[in-house]
C-alpha atoms as a PDB file:
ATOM      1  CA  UNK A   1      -9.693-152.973 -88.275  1.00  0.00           C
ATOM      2  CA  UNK A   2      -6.296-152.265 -90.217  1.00  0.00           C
ATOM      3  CA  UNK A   3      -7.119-155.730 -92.257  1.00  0.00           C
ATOM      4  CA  UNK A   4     -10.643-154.422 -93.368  1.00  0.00           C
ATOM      5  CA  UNK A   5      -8.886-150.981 -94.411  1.00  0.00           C
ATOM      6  CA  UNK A   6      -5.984-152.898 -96.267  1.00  0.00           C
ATOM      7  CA  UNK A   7      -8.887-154.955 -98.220  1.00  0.00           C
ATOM      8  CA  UNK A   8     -10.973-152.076 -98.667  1.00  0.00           C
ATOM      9  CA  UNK A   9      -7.911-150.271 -99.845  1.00  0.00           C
ATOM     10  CA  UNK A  10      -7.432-153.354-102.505  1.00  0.00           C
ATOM     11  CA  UNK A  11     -11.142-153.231-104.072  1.00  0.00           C
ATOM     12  CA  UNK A  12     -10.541-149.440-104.983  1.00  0.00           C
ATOM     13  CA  UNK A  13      -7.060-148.607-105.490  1.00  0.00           C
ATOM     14  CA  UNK A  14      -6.133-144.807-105.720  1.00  0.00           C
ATOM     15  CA  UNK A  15      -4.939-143.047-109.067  1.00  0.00           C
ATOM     16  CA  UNK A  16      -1.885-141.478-109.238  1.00  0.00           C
ATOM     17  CA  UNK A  17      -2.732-137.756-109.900  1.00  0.00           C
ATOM     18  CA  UNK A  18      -0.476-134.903-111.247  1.00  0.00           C
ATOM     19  CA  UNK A  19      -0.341-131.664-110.897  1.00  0.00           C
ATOM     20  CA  UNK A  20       2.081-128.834-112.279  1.00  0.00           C
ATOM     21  CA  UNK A  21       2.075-126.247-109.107  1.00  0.00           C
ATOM     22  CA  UNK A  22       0.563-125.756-105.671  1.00  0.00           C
ATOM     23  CA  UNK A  23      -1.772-123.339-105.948  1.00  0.00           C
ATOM     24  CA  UNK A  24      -4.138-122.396-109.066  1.00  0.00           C
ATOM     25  CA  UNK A  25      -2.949-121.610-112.208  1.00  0.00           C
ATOM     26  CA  UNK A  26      -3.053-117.264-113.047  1.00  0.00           C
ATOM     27  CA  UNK A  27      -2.534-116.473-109.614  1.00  0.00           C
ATOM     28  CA  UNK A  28       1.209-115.881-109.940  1.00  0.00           C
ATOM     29  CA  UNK A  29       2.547-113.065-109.574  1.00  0.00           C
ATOM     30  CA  UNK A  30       5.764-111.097-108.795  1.00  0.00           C
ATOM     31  CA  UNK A  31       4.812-108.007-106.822  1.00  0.00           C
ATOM     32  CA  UNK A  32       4.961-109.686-103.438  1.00  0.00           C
ATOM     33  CA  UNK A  33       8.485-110.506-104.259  1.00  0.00           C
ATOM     34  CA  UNK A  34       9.093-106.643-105.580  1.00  0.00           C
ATOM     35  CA  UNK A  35       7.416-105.409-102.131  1.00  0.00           C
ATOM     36  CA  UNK A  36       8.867-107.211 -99.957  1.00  0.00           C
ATOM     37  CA  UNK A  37      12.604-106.188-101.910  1.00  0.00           C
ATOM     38  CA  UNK A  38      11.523-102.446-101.532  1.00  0.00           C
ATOM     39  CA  UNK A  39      10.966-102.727 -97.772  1.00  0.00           C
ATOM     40  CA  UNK A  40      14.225-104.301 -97.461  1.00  0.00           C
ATOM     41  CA  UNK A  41      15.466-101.364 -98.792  1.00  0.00           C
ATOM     42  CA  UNK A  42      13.529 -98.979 -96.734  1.00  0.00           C
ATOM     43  CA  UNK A  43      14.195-100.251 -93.436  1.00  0.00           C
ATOM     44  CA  UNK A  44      18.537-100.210 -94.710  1.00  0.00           C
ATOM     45  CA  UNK A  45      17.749 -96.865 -95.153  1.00  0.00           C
ATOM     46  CA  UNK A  46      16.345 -96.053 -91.854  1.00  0.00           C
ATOM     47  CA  UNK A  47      18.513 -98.235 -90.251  1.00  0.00           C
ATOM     48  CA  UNK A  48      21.439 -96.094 -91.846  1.00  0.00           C
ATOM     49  CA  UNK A  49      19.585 -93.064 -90.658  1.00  0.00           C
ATOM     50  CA  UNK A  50      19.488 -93.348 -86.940  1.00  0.00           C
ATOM     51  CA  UNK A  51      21.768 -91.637 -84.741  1.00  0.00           C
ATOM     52  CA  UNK A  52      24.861 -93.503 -84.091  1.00  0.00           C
ATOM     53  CA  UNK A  53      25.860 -91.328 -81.058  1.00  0.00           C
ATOM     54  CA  UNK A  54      23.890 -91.344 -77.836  1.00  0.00           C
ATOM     55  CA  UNK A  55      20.849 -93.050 -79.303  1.00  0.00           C
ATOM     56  CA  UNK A  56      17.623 -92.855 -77.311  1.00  0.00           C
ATOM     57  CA  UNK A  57      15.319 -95.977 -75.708  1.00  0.00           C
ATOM     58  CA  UNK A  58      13.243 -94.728 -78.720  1.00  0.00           C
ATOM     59  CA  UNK A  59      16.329 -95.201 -82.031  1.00  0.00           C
ATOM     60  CA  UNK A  60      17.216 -98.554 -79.995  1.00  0.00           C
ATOM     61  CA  UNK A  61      13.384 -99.591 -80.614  1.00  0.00           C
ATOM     62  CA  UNK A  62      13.177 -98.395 -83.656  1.00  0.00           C
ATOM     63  CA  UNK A  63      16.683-100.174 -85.086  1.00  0.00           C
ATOM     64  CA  UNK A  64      15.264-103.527 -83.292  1.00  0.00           C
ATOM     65  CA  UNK A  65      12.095-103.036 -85.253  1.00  0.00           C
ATOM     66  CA  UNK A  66      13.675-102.223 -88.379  1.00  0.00           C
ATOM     67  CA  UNK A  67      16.385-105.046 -88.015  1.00  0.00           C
ATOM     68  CA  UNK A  68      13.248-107.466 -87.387  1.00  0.00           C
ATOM     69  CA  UNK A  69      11.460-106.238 -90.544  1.00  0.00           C
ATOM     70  CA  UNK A  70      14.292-106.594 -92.623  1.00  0.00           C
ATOM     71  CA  UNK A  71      14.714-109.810 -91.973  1.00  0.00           C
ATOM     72  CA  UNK A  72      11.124-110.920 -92.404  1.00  0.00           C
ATOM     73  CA  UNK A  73      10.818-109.155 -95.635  1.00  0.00           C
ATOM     74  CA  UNK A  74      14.020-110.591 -96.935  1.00  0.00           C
ATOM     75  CA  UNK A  75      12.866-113.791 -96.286  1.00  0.00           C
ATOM     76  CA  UNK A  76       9.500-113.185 -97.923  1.00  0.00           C
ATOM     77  CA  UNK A  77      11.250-112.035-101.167  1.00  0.00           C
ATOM     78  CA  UNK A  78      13.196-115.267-100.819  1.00  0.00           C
ATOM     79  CA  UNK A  79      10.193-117.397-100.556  1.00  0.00           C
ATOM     80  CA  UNK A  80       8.132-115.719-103.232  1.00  0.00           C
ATOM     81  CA  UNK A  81      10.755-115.766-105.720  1.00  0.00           C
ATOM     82  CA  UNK A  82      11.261-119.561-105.270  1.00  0.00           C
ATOM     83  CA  UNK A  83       7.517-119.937-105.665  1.00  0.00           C
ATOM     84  CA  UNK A  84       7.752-118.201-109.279  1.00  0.00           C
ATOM     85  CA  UNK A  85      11.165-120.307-109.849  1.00  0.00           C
ATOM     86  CA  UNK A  86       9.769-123.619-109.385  1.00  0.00           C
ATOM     87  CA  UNK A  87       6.308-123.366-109.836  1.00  0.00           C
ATOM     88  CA  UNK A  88       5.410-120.691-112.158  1.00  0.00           C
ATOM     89  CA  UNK A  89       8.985-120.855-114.883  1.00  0.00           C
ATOM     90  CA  UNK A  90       9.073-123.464-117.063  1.00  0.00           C
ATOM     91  CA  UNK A  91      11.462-125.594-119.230  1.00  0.00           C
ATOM     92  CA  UNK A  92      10.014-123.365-122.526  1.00  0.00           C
ATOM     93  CA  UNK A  93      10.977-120.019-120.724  1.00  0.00           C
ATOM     94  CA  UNK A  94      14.306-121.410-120.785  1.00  0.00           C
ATOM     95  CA  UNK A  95      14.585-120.719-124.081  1.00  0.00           C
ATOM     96  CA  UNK A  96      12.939-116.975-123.815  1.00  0.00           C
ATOM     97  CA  UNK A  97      15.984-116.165-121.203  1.00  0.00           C
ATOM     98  CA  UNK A  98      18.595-118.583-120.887  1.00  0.00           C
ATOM     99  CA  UNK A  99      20.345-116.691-117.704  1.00  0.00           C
ATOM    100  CA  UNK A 100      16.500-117.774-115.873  1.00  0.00           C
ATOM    101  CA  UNK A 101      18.349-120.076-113.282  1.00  0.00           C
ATOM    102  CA  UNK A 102      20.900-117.451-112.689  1.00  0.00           C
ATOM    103  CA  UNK A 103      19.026-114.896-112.277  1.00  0.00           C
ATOM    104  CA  UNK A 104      16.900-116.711-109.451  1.00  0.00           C
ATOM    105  CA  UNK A 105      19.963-117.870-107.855  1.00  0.00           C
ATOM    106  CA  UNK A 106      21.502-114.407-107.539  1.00  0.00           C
ATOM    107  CA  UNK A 107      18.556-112.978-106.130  1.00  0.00           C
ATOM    108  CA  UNK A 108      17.659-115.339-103.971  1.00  0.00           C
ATOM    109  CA  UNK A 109      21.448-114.808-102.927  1.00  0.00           C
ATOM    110  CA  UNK A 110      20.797-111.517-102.308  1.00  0.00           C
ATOM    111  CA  UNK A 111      17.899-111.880 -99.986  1.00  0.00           C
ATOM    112  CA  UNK A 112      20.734-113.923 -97.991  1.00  0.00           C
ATOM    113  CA  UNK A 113      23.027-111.382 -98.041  1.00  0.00           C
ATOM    114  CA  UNK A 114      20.519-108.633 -96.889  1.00  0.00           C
ATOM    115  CA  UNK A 115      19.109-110.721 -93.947  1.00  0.00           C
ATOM    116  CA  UNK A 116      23.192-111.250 -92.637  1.00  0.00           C
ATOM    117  CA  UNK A 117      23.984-107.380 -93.145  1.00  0.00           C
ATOM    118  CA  UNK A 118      22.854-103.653 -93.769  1.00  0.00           C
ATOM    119  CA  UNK A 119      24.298-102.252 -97.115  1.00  0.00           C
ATOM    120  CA  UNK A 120      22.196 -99.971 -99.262  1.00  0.00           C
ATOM    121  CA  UNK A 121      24.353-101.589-102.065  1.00  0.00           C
ATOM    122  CA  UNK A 122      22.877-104.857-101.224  1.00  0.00           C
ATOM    123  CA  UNK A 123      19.341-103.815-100.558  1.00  0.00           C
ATOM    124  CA  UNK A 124      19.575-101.414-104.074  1.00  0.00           C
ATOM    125  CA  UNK A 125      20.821-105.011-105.927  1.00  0.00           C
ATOM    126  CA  UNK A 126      17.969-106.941-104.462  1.00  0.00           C
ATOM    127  CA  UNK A 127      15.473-104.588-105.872  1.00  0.00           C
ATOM    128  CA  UNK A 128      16.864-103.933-109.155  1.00  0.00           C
ATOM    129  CA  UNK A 129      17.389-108.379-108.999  1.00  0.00           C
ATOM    130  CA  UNK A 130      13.784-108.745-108.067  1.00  0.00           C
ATOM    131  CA  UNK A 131      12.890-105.961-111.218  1.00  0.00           C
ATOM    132  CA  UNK A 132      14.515-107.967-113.665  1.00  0.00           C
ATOM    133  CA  UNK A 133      12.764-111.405-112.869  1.00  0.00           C
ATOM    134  CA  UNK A 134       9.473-109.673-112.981  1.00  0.00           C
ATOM    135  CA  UNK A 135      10.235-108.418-116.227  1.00  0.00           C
ATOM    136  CA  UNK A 136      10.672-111.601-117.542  1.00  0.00           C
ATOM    137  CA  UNK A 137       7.559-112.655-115.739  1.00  0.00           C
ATOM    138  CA  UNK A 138       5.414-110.098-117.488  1.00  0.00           C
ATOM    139  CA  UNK A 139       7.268-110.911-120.827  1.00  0.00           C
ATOM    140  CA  UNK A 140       5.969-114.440-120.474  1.00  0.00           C
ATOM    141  CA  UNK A 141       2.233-113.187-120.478  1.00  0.00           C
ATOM    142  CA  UNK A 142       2.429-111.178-124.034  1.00  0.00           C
END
């Protein structure tokens, strides 16, 4: 059987075929990344808001729940802004914004940082991060 598939194989050989991104061209877009940066920064926020002293079964459930969220969404900003990175930015947008790369890199820094702590200074960076990208992004469609 595997010799009739390796001579079948040789009477039509495959093309090599190229593509640019994974998914459909159009469909990119930076407001997942932006969302998922603003819930970051909400659940800091209620994180910072719970009672410190004598919490209830109720503030430990809610921290755990807001700890877990943070984390997910942190990650999700990480993941969507590497989609836009290296599928959506090209070498020409270079030239629009030469600080592209670093701009990525930072944020995608940031989602780090926010998933390993709980600092409304971090969380406030991500956001205003995340902003900046998707200006660019929206500068690229004029």
């Amino acid at each position: 059987m595997r010799d009739l598939l390796l001579n079948f194989a040789k009477l039509l050989p495959a093309s090599i075929a190229h593509a640019h991104c994974d998914v459909p061209c159009g469909i990119y877009d930076p407001k997942s990344a932006q969302i998922a940066a603003a819930t970051v920064l909400k659940m800091v926020q209620l994180i910072n808001d719970l009672p410190k002293e004598n919490p209830t079964v109720n503030d430990r459930n809610k921290f755990v729940r807001c700890v877990l969220t943070k984390e997910e969404h942190a990650r999700i900003c990480k993941e969507e802004l590497l989609i836009l990175w290296t599928d959506y930015f090209k070498p020409e947008h270079l030239t629009m914004f030469p600080k592209l790369h670093e701009a990525f890199w930072n944020a995608a820094k940031l989602c780090s940082k926010n998933k390993q702590g709980v600092s409304i200074e971090d969380a406030e960076s991500l956001v205003k991060a995340v902003d900046e990208i998707a200006e660019m992004f929206q500068k690229t469609k004029k």
